[in-house]
Protein backbone atom coordinates (compact mmCIF):
# COMPACT_ATOMS: atom_id res chain seq x y z
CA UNK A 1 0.00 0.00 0.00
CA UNK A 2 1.26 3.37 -1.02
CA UNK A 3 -0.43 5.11 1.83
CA UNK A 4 -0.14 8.17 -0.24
CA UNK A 5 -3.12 11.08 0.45
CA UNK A 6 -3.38 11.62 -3.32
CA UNK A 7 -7.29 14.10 -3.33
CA UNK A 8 -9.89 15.65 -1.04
CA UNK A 9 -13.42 15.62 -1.44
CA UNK A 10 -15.87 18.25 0.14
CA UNK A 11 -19.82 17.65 0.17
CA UNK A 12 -22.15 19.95 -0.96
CA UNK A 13 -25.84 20.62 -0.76
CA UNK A 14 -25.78 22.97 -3.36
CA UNK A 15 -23.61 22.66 -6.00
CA UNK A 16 -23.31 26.33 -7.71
CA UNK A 17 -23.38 27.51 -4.14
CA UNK A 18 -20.87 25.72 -2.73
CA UNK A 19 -18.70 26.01 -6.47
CA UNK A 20 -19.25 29.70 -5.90
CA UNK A 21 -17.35 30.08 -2.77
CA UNK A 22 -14.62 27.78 -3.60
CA UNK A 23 -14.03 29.63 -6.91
CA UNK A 24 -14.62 33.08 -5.53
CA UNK A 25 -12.97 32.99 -2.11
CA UNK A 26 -10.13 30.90 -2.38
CA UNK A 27 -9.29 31.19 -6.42
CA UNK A 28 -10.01 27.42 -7.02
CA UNK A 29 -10.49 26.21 -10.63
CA UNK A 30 -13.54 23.91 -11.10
CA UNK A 31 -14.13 21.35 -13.49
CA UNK A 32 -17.71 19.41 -13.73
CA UNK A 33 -16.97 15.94 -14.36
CA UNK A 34 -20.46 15.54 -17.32
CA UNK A 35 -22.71 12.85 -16.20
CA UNK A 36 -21.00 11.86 -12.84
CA UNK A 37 -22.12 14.77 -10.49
CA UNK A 38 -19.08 15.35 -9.42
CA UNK A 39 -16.71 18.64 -9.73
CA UNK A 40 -13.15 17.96 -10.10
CA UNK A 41 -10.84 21.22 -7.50
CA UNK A 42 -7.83 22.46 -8.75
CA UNK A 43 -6.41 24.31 -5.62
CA UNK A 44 -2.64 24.85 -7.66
CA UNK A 45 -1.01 24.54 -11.34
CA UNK A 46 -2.02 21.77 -13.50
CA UNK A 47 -1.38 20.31 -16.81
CA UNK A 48 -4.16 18.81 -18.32
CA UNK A 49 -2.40 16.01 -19.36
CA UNK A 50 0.00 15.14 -15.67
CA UNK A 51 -2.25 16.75 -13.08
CA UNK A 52 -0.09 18.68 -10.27
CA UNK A 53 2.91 20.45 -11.99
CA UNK A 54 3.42 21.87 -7.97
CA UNK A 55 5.69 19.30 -5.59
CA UNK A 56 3.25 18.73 -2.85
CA UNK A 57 -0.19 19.71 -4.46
CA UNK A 58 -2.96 17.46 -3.73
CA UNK A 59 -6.24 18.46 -5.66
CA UNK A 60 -9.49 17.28 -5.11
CA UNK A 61 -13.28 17.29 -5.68
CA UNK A 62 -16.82 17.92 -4.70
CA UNK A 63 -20.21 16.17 -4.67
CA UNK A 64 -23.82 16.30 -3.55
CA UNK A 65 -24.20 15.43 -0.40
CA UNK A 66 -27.46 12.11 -0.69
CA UNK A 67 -29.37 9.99 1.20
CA UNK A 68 -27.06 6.97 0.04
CA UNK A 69 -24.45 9.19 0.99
CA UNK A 70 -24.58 11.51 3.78
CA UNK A 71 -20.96 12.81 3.83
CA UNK A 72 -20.90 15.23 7.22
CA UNK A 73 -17.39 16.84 6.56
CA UNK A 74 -14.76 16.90 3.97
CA UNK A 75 -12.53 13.78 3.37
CA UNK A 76 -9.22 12.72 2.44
CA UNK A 77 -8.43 10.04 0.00
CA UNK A 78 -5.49 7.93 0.24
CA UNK A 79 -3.78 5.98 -2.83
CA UNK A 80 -3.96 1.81 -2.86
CA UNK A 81 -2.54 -0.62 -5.36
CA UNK A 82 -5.72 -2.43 -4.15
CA UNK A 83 -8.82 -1.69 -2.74
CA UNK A 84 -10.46 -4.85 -1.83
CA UNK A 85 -7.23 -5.84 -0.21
CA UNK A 86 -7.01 -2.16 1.79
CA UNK A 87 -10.67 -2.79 2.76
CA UNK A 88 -9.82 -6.23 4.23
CA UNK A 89 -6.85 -4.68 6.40
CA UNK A 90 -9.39 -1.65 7.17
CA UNK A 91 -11.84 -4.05 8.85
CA UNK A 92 -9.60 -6.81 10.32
CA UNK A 93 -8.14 -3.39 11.95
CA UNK A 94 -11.67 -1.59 13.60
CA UNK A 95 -12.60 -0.09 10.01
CA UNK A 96 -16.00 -0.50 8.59
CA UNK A 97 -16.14 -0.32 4.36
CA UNK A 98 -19.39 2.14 3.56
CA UNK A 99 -19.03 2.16 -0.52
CA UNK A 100 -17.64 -0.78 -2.06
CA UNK A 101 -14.79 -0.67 -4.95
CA UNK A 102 -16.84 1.87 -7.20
CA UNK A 103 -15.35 2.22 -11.47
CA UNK A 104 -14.68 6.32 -11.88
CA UNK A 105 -14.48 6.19 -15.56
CA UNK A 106 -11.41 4.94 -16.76
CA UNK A 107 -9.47 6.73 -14.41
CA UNK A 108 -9.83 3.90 -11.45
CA UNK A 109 -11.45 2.82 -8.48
CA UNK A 110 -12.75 4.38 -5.77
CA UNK A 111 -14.41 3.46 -1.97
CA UNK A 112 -15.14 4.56 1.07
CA UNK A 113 -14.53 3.54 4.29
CA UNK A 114 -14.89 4.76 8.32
CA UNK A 115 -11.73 4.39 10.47
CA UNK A 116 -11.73 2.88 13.98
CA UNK A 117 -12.89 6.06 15.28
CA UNK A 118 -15.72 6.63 12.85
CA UNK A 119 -14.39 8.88 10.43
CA UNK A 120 -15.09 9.11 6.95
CA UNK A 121 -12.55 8.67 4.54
CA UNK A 122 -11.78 7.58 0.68
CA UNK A 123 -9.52 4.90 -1.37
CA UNK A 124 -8.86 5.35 -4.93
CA UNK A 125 -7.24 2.58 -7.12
CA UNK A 126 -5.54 3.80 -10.32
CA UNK A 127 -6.50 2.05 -13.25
């Protein structure tokens, strides 16, 4: 396991609101992901072709806050070669999975998971 924290996600109830502030306040470039529901953050320099040209940036994204998915507070996401095996450790260990491996595209894999003290995180799996 790489261990890596590779993104961040924020939840939203209201997407242009919460794209608003991001955008206005902090200078963040947004990026709606078509069918997906899902904006990806850009919080430094990128190259649309290599992500991150900064040493140490970590983008992220937003989504809608759902039923299926009530997301409180933001998350991190941390980098695995493999999720079903990082979701094995995370439950032998106190962990509890909440979304199973999920296909993003053809970008990777995603999940998400809540730590031995309840908090939400993410896994993503690179394709």
């Amino acid at each position: 396991m790489s261990g890596k924290v590779v993104h961040f996600e924020i939840p939203y109830d209201d997407g242009d609101r919460a794209r608003t502030f991001y955008s206005e306040t902090f200078g963040w470039q947004l990026m709606s992901m078509p069918g997906m529901s899902y904006t990806i953050v850009m919080t430094g320099p990128t190259d649309p072709e290599t992500g991150p040209t900064e040493p140490g940036y970590i983008g992220g994204g937003m989504f809608e806050r759902t039923a299926e998915f009530p997301a409180k507070a933001p998350n991190i996401v941390i980098d695995v070669p493999d999720i079903d095996e990082a979701l094995r450790k995370i439950e032998a260990g106190g962990g509890s999975a909440v979304v199973p491996r999920t296909p993003v595209g053809e970008m990777g894999f995603s999940a998400y998971f809540t730590d031995s003290e309840g908090n939400l995180l993410g896994l993503w799996e690179s394709a």
